[in-house]
Protein backbone atom coordinates (compact mmCIF):
# COMPACT_ATOMS: atom_id res chain seq x y z
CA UNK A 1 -135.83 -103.87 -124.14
CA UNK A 2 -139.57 -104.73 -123.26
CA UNK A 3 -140.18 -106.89 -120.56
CA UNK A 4 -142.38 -110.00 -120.97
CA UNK A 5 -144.87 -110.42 -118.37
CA UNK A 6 -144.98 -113.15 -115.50
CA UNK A 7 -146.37 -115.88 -116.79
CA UNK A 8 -148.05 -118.00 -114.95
CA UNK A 9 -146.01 -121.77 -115.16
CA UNK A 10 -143.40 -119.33 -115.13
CA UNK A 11 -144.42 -117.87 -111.57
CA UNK A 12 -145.17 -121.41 -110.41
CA UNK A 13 -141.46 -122.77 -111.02
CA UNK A 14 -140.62 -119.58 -109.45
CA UNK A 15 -143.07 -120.02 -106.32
CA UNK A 16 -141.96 -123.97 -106.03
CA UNK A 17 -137.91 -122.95 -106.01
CA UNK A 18 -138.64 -120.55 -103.06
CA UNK A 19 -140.79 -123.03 -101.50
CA UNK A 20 -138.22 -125.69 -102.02
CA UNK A 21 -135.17 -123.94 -100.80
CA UNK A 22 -135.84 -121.48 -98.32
CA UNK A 23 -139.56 -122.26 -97.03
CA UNK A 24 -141.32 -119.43 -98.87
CA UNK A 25 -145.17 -119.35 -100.01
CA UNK A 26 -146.13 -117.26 -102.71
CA UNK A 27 -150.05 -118.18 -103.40
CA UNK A 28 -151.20 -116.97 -107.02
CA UNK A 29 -152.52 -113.62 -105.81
CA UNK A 30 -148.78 -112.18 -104.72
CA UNK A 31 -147.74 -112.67 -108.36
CA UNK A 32 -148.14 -109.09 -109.59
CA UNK A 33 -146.44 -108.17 -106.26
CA UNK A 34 -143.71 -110.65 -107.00
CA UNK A 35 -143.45 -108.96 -110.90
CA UNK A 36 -143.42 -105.57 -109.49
CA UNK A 37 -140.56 -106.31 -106.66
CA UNK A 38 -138.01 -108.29 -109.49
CA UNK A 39 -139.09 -106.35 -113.04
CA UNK A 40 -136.02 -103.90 -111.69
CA UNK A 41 -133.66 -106.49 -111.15
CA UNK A 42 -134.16 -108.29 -114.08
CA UNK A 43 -134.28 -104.72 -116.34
CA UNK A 44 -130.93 -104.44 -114.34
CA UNK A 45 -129.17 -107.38 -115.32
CA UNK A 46 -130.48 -106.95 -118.93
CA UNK A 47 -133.06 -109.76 -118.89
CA UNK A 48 -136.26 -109.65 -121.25
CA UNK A 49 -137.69 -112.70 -119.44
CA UNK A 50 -139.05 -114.23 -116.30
CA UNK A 51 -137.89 -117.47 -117.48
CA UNK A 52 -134.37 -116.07 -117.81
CA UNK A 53 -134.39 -115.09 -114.39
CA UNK A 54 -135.85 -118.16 -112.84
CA UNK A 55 -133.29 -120.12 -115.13
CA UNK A 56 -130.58 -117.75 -113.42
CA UNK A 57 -131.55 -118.15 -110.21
CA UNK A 58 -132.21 -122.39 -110.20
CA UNK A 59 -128.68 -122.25 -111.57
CA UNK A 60 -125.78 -124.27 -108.79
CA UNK A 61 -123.52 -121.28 -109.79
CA UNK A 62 -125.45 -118.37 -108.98
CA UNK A 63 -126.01 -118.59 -105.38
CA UNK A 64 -125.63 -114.71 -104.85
CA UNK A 65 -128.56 -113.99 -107.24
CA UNK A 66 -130.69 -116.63 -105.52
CA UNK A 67 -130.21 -115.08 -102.48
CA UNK A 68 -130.72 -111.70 -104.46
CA UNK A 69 -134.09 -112.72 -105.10
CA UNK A 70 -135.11 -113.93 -101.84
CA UNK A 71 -133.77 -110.59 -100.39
CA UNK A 72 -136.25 -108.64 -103.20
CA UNK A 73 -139.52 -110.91 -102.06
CA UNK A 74 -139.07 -111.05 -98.53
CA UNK A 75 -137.61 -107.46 -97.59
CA UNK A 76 -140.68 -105.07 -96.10
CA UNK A 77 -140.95 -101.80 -94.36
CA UNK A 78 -139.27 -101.94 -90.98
CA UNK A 79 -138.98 -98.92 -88.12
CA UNK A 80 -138.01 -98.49 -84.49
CA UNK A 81 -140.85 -99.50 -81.95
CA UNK A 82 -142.92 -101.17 -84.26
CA UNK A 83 -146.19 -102.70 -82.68
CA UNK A 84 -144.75 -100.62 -79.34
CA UNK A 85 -147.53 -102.71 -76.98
CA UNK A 86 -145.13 -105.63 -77.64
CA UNK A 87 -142.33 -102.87 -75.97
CA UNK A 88 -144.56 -102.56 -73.22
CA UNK A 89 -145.55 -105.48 -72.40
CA UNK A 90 -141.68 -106.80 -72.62
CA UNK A 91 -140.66 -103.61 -70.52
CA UNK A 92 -143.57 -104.69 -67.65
CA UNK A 93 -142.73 -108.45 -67.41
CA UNK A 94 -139.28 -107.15 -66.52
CA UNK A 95 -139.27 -104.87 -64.68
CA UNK A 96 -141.24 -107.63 -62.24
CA UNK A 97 -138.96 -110.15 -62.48
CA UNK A 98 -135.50 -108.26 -62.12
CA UNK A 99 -133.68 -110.60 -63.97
CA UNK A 100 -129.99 -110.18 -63.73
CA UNK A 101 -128.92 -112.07 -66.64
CA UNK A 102 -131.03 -111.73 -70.17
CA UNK A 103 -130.20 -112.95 -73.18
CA UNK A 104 -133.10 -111.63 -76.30
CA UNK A 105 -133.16 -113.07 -79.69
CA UNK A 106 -134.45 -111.08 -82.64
CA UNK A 107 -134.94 -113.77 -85.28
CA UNK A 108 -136.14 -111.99 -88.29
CA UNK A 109 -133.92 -108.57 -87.57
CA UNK A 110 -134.09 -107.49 -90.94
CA UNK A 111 -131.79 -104.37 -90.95
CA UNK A 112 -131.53 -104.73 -87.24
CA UNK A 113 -134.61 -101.62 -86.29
CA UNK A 114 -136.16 -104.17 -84.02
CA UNK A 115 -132.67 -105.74 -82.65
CA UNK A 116 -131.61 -102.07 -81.35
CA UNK A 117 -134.96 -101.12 -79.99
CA UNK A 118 -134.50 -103.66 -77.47
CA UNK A 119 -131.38 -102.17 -76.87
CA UNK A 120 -132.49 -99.40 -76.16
CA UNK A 121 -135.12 -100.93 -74.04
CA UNK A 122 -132.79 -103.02 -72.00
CA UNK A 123 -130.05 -100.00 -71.42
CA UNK A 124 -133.13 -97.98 -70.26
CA UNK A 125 -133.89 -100.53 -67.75
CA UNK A 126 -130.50 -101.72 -66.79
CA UNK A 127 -130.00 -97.82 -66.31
CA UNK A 128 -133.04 -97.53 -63.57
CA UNK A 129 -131.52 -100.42 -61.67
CA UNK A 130 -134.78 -102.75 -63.03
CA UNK A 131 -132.74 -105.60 -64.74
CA UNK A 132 -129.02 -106.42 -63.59
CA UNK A 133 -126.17 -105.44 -66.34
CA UNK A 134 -125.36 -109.26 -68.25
CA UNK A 135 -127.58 -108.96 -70.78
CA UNK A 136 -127.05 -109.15 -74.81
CA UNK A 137 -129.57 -109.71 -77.90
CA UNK A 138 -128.64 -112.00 -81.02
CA UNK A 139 -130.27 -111.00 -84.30
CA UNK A 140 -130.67 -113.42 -87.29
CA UNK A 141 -131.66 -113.24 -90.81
CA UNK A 142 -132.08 -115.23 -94.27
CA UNK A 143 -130.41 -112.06 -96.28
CA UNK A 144 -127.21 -111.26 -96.26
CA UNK A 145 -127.89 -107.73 -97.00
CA UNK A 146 -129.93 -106.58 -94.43
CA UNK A 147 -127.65 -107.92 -92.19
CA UNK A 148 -124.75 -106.21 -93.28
CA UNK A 149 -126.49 -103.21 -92.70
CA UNK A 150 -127.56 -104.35 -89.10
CA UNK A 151 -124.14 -104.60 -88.37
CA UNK A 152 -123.41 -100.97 -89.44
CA UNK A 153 -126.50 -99.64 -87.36
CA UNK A 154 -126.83 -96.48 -89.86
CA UNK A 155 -130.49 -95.16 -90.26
CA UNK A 156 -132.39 -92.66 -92.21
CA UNK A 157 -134.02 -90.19 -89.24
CA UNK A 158 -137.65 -91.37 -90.67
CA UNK A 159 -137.16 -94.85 -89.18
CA UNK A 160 -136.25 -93.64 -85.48
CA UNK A 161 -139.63 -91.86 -86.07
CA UNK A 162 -141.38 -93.42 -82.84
CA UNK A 163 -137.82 -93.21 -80.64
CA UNK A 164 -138.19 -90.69 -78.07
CA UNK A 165 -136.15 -87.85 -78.00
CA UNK A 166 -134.67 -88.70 -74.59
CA UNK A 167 -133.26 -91.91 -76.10
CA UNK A 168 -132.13 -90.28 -79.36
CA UNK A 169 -129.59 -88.24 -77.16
CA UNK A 170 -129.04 -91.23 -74.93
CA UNK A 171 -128.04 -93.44 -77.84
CA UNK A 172 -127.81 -91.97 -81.20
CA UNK A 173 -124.98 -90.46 -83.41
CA UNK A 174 -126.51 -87.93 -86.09
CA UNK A 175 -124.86 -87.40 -89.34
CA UNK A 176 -122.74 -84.27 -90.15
CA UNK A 177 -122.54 -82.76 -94.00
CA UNK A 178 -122.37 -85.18 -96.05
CA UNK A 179 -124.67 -87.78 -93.85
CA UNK A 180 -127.25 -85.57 -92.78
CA UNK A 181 -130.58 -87.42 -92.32
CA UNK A 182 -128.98 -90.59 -90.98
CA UNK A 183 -128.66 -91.64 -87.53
CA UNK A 184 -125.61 -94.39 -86.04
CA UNK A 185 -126.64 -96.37 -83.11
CA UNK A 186 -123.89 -95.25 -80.65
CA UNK A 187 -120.68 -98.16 -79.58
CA UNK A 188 -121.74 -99.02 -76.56
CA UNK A 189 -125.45 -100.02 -77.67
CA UNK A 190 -123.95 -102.17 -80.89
CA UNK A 191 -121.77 -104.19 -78.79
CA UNK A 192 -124.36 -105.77 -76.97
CA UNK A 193 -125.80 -106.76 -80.05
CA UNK A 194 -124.63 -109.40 -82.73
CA UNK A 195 -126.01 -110.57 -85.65
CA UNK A 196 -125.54 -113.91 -87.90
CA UNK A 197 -127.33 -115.55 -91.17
CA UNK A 198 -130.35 -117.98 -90.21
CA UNK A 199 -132.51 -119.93 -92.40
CA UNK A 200 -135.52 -120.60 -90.29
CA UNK A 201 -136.88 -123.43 -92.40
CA UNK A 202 -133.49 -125.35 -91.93
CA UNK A 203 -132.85 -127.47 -88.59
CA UNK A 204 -131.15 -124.95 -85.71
CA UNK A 205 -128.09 -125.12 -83.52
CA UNK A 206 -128.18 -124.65 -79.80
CA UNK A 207 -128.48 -120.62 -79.78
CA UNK A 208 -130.47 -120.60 -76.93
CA UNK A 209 -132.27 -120.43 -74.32
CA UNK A 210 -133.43 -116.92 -74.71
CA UNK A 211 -135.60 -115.06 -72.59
CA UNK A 212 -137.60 -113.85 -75.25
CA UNK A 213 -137.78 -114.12 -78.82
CA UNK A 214 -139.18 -111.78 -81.20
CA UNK A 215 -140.33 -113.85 -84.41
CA UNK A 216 -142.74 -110.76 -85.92
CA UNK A 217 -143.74 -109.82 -89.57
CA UNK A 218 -142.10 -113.16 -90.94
CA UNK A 219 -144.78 -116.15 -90.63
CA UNK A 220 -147.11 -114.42 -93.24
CA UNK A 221 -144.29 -115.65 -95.95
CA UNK A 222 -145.13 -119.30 -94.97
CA UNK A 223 -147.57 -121.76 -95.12
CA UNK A 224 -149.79 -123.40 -92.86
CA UNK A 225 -147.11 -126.97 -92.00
CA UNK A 226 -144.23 -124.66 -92.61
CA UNK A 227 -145.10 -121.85 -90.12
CA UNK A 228 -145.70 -124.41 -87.29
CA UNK A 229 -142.60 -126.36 -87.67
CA UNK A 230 -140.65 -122.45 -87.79
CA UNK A 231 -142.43 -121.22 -84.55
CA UNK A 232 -142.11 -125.21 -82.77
CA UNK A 233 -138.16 -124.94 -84.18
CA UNK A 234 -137.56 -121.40 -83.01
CA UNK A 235 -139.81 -121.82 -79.79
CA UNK A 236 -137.43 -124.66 -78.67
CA UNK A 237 -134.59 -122.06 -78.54
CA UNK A 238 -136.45 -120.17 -75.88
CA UNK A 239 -136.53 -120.82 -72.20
CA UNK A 240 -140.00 -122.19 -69.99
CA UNK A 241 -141.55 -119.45 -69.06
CA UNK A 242 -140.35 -117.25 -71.88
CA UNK A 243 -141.91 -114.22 -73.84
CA UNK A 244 -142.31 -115.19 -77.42
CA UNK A 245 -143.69 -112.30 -80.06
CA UNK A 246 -144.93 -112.78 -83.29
CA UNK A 247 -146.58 -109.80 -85.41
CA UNK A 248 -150.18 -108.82 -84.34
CA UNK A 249 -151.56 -108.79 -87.78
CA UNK A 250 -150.11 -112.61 -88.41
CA UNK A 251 -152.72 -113.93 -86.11
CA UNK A 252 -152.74 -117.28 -83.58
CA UNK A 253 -150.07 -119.84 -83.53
CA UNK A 254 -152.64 -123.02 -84.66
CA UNK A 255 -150.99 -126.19 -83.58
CA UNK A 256 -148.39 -125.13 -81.02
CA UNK A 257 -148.77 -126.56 -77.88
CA UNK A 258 -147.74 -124.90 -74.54
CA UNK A 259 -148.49 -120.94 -75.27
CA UNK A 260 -150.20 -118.94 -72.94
CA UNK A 261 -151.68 -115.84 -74.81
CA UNK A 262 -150.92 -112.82 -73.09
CA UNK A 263 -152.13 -110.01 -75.18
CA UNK A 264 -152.39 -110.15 -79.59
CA UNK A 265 -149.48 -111.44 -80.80
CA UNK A 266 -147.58 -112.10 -77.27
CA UNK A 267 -147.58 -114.71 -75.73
CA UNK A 268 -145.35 -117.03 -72.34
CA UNK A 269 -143.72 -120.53 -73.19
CA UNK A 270 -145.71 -122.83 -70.57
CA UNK A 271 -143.17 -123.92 -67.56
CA UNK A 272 -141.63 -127.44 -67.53
């Protein structure tokens, strides 16, 4: 069965719906991109048609292909250490302050890679006597998937890529026959981290206040009003004086009041 190409009022309903119910810009020049990432799905389901799919998906009684979808468009490469000056920096303001009690929120975890390396982070420090022992990280997530995954904390060896082999021992399982090529985070590192569903377009509970929030590789999928009401929503979930990250390729925060820029992409909630 031949698949008919993305049309373009087709690609606009499409565009609008994400837009509409999860906060998610797709200009006109991510359409092959958008083709490309769903032509699978749709081949899989046995769907000749955009249309089809878009009717699917707009559908009140398919909310697990919706969210199929938005999994598909919004899913990118992710690794341990990513951007590691944001690591550094994190690991310096620290180690300064000594804090005994931390709490770290990674709000678009993904399948947890960035969650777990600041695990790994914190049990390094708690470990040299630089931050006291009550400290846990939240991770959060629009898809359902990834998160599952998070939770299970099972890699392929690729993504540890940038860990160093000190912390591999330290805190990695590796796989036997059968698994070989992934990697577990070990117990004692998973249990200080949890992870829950969050739609960041969509009005937030108390979670907070964090110490730092990680917010990286997830504002490029927004718009201009939409990314400052996500970083003002998410930034009001993080304490004064607070490290907040976003990815270094995503730019300045334009209309956000009360950030002190500390190096690309990192920046200190100003005091009350």
């Amino acid at each position: 069965m031949a698949l008919q190409e993305l049309r373009e009022p087709t690609y606009v309903r499409l565009a609008e719906l994400m837009h509409g119910s999860v906060g998610l810009s797709f200009s006109v020049a991510k359409k092959p991109l958008v083709a490309s990432r769903l032509a699978p799905r749709l081949q899989r389901l046995g769907l000749d048609s955009y249309d089809a799919y878009v009717d699917l998906i707009s559908g009140t009684n398919d909310a697990g292909e919706f969210q199929m979808a938005v999994d598909l468009l919004t899913t990118n490469e992710t690794y341990f250490f990513r951007e590691p000056a944001h690591f550094d920096l994190l690991e310096a303001e620290l180690g300064r302050l000594r804090p005994q009690r931390l709490r770290l929120w990674s709000a678009a975890s993904s399948f947890g890679d960035e969650a777990y390396s600041l695990a790994m982070l914190l049990a390094d420090l708690q470990q040299a006597g630089r931050i006291g022992a009550d400290w846990s990280l939240l991770g959060t997530d629009i898809s359902e998937r990834v998160l599952h995954s998070a939770v299970g904390a099972v890699y392929p060896e690729d993504r540890l890529r940038h860990v160093t082999p000190e912390r591999l021992r330290r805190y990695c399982l590796r796989g036997t026959e059968g698994s070989a090529g992934l990697v577990q985070m070990q117990a004692r590192l998973r249990e200080r981290v949890a992870f829950g569903q969050l739609n960041l377009c969509r009005p937030i509970e108390a979670l907070g206040p964090f110490d730092a929030v990680f917010l990286r590789n997830v504002l490029i999928y927004f718009d201009a009003p939409t990314k400052q009401a996500v970083v003002e929503r998410v930034l009001s979930q993080l304490r004064p004086g607070g490290l907040f990250f976003i990815g270094t390729a995503e730019g300045r925060v334009s209309g956000v009041a009360g950030l002190e820029v500390l190096a690309p992409g990192a920046f200190r909630k100003a005091a009350a």
